[in-house]
Protein backbone atom coordinates (compact mmCIF):
# COMPACT_ATOMS: atom_id res chain seq x y z
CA UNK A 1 85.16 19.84 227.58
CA UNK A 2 87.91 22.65 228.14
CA UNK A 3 86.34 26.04 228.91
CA UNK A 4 86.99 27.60 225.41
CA UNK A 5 84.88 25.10 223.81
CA UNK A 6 82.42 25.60 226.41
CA UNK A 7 82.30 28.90 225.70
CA UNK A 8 81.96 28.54 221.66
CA UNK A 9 79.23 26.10 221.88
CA UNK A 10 77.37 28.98 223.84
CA UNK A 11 77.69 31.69 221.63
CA UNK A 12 76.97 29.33 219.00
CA UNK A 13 73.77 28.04 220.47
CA UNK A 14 72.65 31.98 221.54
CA UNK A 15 73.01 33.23 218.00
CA UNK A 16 69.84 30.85 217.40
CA UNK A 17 66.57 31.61 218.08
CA UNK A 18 63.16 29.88 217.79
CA UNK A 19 62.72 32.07 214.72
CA UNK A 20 65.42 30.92 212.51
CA UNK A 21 64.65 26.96 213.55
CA UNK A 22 61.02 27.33 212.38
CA UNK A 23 62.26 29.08 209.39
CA UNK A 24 64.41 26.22 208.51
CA UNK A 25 61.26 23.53 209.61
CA UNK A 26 58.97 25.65 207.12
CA UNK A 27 61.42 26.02 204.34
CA UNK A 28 61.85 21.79 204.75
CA UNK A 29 58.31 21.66 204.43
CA UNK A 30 57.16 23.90 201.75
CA UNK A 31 60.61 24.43 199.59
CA UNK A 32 59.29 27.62 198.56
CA UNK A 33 60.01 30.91 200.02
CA UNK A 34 56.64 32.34 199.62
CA UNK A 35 54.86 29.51 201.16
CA UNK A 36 57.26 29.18 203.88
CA UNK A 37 56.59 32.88 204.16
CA UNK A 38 52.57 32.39 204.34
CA UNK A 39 52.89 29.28 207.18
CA UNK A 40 55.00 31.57 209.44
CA UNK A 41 52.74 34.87 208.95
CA UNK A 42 55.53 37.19 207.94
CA UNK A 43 56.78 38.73 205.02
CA UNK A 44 59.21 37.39 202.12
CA UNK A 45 61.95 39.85 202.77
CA UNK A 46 61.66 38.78 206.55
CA UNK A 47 62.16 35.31 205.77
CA UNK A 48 64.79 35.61 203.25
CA UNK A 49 66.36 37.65 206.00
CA UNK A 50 66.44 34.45 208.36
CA UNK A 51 67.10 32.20 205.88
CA UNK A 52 70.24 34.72 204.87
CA UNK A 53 71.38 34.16 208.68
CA UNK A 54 70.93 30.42 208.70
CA UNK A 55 72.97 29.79 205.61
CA UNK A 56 76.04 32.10 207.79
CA UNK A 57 75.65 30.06 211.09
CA UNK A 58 75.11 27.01 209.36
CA UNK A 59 78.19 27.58 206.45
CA UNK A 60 75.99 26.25 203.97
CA UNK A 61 73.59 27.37 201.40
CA UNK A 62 70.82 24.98 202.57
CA UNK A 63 68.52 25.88 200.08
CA UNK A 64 69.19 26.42 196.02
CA UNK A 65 66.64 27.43 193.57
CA UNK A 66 64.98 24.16 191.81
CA UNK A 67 66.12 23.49 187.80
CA UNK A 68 62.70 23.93 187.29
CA UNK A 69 62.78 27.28 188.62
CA UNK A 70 59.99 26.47 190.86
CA UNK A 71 60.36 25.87 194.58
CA UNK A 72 64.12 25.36 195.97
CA UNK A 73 65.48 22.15 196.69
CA UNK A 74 67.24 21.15 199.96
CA UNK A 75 71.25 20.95 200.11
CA UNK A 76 72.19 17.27 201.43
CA UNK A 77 73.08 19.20 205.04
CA UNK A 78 69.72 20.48 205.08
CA UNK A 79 68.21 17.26 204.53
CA UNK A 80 70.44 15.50 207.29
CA UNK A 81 69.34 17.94 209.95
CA UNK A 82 65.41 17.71 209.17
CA UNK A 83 64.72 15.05 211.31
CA UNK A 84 66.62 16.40 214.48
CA UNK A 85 65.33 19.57 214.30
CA UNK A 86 61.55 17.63 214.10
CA UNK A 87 63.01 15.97 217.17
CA UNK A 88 63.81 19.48 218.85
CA UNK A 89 60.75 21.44 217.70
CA UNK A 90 58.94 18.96 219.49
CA UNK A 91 60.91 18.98 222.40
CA UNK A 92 61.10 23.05 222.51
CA UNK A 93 57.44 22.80 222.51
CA UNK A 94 56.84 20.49 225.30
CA UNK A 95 59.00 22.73 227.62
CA UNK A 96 57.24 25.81 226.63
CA UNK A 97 54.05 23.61 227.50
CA UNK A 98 54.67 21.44 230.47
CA UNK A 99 54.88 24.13 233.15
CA UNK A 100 51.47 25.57 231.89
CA UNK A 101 49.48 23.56 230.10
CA UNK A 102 48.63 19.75 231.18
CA UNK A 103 46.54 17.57 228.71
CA UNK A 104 45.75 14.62 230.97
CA UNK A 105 44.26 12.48 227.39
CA UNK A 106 47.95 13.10 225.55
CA UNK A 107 50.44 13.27 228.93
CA UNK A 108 52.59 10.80 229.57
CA UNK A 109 54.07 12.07 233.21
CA UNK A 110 54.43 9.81 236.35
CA UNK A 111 52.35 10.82 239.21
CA UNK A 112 53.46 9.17 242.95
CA UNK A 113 50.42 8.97 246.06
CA UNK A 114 52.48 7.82 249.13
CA UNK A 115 49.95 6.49 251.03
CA UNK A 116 49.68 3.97 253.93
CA UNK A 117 48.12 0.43 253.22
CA UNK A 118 44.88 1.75 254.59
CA UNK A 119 44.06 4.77 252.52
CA UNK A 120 45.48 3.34 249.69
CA UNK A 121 43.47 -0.03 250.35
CA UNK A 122 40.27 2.91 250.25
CA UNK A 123 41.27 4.78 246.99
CA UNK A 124 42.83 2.87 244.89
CA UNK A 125 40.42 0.55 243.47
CA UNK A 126 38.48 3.88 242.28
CA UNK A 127 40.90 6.34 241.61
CA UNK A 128 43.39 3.85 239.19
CA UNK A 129 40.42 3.28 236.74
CA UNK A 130 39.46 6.77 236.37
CA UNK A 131 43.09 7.79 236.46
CA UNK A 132 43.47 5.14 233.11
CA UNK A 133 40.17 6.61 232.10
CA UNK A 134 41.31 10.03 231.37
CA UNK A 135 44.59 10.09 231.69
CA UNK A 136 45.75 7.05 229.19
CA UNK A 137 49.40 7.80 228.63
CA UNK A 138 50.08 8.34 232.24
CA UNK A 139 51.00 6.63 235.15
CA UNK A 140 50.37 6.23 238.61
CA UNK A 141 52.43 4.87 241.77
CA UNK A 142 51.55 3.94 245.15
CA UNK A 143 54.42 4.24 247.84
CA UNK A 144 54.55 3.43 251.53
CA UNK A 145 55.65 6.92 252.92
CA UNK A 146 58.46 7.67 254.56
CA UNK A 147 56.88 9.71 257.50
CA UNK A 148 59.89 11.23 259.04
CA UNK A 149 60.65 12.55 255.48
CA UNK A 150 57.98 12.63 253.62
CA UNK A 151 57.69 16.57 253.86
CA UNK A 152 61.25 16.62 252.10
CA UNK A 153 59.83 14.08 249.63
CA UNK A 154 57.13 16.28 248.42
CA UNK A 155 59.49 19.46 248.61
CA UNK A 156 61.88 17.92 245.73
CA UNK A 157 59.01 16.24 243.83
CA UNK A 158 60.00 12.22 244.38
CA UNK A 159 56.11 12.47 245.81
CA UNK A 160 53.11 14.78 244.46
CA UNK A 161 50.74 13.49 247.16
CA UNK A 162 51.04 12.21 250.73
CA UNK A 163 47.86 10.51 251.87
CA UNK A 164 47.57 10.06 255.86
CA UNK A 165 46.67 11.45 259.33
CA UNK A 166 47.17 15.35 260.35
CA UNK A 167 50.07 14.31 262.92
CA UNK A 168 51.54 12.80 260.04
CA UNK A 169 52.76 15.93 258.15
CA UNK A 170 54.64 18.48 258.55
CA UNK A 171 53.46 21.97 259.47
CA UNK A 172 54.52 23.84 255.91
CA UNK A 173 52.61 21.77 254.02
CA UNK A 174 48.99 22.46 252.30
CA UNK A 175 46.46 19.97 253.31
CA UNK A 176 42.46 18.92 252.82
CA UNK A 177 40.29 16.83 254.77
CA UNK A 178 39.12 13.51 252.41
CA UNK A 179 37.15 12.12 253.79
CA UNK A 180 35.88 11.34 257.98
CA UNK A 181 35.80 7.68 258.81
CA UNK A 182 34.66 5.25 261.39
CA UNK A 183 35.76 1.97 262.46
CA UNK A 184 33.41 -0.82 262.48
CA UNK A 185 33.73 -5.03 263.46
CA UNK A 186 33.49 -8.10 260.46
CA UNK A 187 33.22 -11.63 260.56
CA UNK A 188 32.64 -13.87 258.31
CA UNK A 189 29.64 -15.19 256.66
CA UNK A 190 28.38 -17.96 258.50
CA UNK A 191 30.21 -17.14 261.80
CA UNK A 192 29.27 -19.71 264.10
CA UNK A 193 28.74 -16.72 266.84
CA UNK A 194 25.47 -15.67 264.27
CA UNK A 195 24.69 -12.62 262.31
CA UNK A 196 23.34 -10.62 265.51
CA UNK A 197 24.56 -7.20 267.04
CA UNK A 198 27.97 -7.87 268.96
CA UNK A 199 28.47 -7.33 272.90
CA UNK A 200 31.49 -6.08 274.66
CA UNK A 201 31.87 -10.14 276.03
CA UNK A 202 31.49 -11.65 272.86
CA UNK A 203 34.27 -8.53 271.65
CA UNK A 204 36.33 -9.47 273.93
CA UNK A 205 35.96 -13.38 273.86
CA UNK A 206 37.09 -13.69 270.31
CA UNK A 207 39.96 -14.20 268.72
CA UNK A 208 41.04 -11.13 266.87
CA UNK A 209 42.62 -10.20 263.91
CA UNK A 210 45.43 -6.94 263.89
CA UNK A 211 46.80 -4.99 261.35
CA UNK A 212 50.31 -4.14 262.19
CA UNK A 213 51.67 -1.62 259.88
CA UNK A 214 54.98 -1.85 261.45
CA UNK A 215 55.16 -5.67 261.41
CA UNK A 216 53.95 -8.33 264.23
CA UNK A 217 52.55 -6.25 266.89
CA UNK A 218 49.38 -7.41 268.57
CA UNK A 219 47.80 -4.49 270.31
CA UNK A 220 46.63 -1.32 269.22
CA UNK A 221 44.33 1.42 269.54
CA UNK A 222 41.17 -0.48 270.23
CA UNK A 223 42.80 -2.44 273.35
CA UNK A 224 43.82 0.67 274.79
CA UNK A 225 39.90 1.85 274.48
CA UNK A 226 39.35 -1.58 275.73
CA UNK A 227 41.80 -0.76 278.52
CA UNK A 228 39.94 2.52 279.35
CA UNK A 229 37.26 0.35 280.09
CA UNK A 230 38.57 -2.27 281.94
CA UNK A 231 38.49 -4.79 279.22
CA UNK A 232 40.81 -6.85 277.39
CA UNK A 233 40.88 -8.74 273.95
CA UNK A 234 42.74 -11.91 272.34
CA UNK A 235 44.66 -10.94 269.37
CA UNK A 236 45.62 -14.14 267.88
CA UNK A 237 47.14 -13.31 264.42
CA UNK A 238 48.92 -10.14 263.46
CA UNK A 239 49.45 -9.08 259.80
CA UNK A 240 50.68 -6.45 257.71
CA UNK A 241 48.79 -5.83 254.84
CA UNK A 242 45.45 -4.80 254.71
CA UNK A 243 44.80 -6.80 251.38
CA UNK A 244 45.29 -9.76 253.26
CA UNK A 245 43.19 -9.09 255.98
CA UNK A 246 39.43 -9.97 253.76
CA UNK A 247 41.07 -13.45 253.31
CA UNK A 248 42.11 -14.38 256.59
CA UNK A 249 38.87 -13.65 257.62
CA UNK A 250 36.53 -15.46 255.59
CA UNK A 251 38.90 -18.43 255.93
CA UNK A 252 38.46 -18.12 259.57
CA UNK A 253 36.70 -17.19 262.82
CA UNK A 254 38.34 -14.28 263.96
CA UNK A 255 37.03 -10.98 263.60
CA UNK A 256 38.88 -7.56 262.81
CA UNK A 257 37.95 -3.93 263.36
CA UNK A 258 38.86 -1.61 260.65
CA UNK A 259 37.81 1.67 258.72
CA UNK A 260 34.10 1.22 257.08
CA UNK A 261 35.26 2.25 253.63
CA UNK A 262 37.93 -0.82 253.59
CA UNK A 263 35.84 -3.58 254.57
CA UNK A 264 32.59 -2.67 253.18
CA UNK A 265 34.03 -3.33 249.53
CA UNK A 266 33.77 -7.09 251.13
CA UNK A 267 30.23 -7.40 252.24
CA UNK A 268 29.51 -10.49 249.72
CA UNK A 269 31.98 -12.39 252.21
CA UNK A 270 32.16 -10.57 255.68
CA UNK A 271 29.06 -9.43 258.14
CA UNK A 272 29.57 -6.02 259.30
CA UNK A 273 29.04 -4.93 262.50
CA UNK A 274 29.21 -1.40 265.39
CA UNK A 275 31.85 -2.23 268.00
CA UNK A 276 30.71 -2.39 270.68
CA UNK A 277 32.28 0.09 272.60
CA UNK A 278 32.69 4.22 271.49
CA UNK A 279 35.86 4.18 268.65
CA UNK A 280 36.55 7.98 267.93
CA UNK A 281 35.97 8.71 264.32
CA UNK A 282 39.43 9.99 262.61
CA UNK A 283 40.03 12.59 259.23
CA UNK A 284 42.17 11.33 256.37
CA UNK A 285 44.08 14.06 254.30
CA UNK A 286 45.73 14.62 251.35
CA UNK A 287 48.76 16.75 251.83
CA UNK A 288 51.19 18.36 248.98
CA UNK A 289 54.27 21.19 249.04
CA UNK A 290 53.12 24.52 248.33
CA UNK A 291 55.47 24.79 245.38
CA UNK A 292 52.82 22.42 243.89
CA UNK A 293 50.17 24.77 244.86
CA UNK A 294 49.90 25.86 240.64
CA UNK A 295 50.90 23.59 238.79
CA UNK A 296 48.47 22.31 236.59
CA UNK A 297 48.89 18.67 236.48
CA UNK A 298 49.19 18.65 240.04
CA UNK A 299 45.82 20.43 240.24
CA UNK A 300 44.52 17.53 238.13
CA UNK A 301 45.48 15.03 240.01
CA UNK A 302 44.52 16.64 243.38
CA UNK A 303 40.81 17.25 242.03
CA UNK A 304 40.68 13.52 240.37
CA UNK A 305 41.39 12.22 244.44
CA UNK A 306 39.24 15.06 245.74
CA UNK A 307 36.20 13.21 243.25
CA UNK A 308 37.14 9.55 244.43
CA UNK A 309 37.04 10.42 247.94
CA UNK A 310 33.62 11.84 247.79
CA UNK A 311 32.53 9.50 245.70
CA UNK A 312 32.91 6.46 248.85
CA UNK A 313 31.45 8.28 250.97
CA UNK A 314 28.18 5.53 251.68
């Protein structure tokens, strides 16, 4: 499109105004000027007024008096443009709305939680009910973050929550404490070691299950507080999803060490156990861009993970 024709669809589009389109949408409704007149709150002469302007910008008389001499009666170019301008009330009034007002029963906006397996293994199975609960029309997404960008991700809104540790985030960005966690050991039911507290040589003489975010590593953070203490362990299968992790384990006899909140959702298959040896206990946070900090949706959806996360605390 040349720039003259630019330019005349812009004046054309500023000599409207949300008046004269919801004088048109009441005229289509009511076909009577003093109706029309009562539905808008203003005066006859004001609306014959607008109506006077729409019939210049619109080069057509839109609206002649009914034979009857009641009511008017639509031309055929006013009838042809009564469903698009439905179409653009509506949309007119979601942008006036969206950036203030957020209805969570009627919205239908995406919301993304990057989140490692871990968290996400925590939350999930209570916030995406509750989420459905109240917020029907809407949906939800899970992501595996992006660490080394995940503050830009926030910034330009392809994520609205980052779920992780503090060293994981950037400084700039607004963060709250979910919940504090602990690690603790599980077996199987029916572990032919017994159901009994767990030593260090029993720790250390079984074969171990790891969770390898990054993909078929077999040593972490417990055998370097292993190493601290002289100690060693057998890690004899490495995976990478936590979901997994529940059914390797009750299909065999290694044991795993992971956060309570995780494996206690599988005590009708798994014993739980203390290590034994001192595991610090780590802070998960929710993190989000301060240009987030208002918005009202956003608010929603940080107080709706706020509730979950208190609400596994055992």
């Amino acid at each position: 499109m040349n720039t003259e024709a630019t330019t005349t669809m812009s004046q054309r589009i500023s000599d409207f105004d949300a008046g004269l389109l919801m004088t048109l949408d009441a005229m289509l409704k009511d076909k009577n000027v003093t109706h029309a007149a009562a539905r808008l709150n203003i005066t006859q002469s004001a609306l014959s007024a607008r109506l006077t302007r729409l019939r210049q910008l619109l080069n057509d008389p839109l609206f002649i008096p009914a034979a009857s001499g009641r009511g008017m009666i639509a031309t055929p170019h006013a009838a042809a443009l009564e469903p698009e301008l439905a179409r653009l009330l509506e949309r007119f009034n979601d942008f006036i709305n969206t950036a203030h007002l957020f209805d969570p029963a009627t919205s239908k906006r995406i919301f993304r939680i990057a989140a490692t397996d871990n968290p996400a293994a925590i939350l999930a199975p209570d916030l995406v009910p509750l989420f459905q609960d109240r917020a029907p029309l809407a949906k939800i997404a899970f992501t595996l973050p992006d660490k080394a960008r995940i503050a830009e991700h926030l910034e330009n809104g392809e994520v609205d929550l980052f779920v992780g540790a503090a060293e994981d985030a950037a400084a700039d960005l607004i963060g709250q404490t979910l919940f504090q966690e602990e690690f603790v050991t599980a077996q199987r039911r029916g572990h032919p070691r017994g159901s009994t507290a767990m030593t260090l040589d029993e720790f250390c003489d079984a074969d171990h299950l790891l969770i390898s975010t990054s993909g078929g590593h077999f040593s972490g953070m417990i055998d370097d507080a292993l190493a601290e203490a002289g100690r060693e362990r057998r890690v004899s299968v490495s995976i990478q999803s936590y979901a997994l992790a529940p059914l390797v384990l009750s299909s065999t006899d290694c044991i795993c060490t992971l956060p309570r909140r995780f494996l206690q959702r599988f005590e009708d298959t798994l014993d739980l156990f203390a290590p034994p040896l001192p595991l610090s206990i780590f802070s998960m946070n929710v993190f989000w861009h301060p240009r987030m900090r208002t918005d009202p949706a956003h608010i929603w959806l940080r107080k709706l993970v706020m509730e979950i996360a208190k609400a596994t605390i055992w």
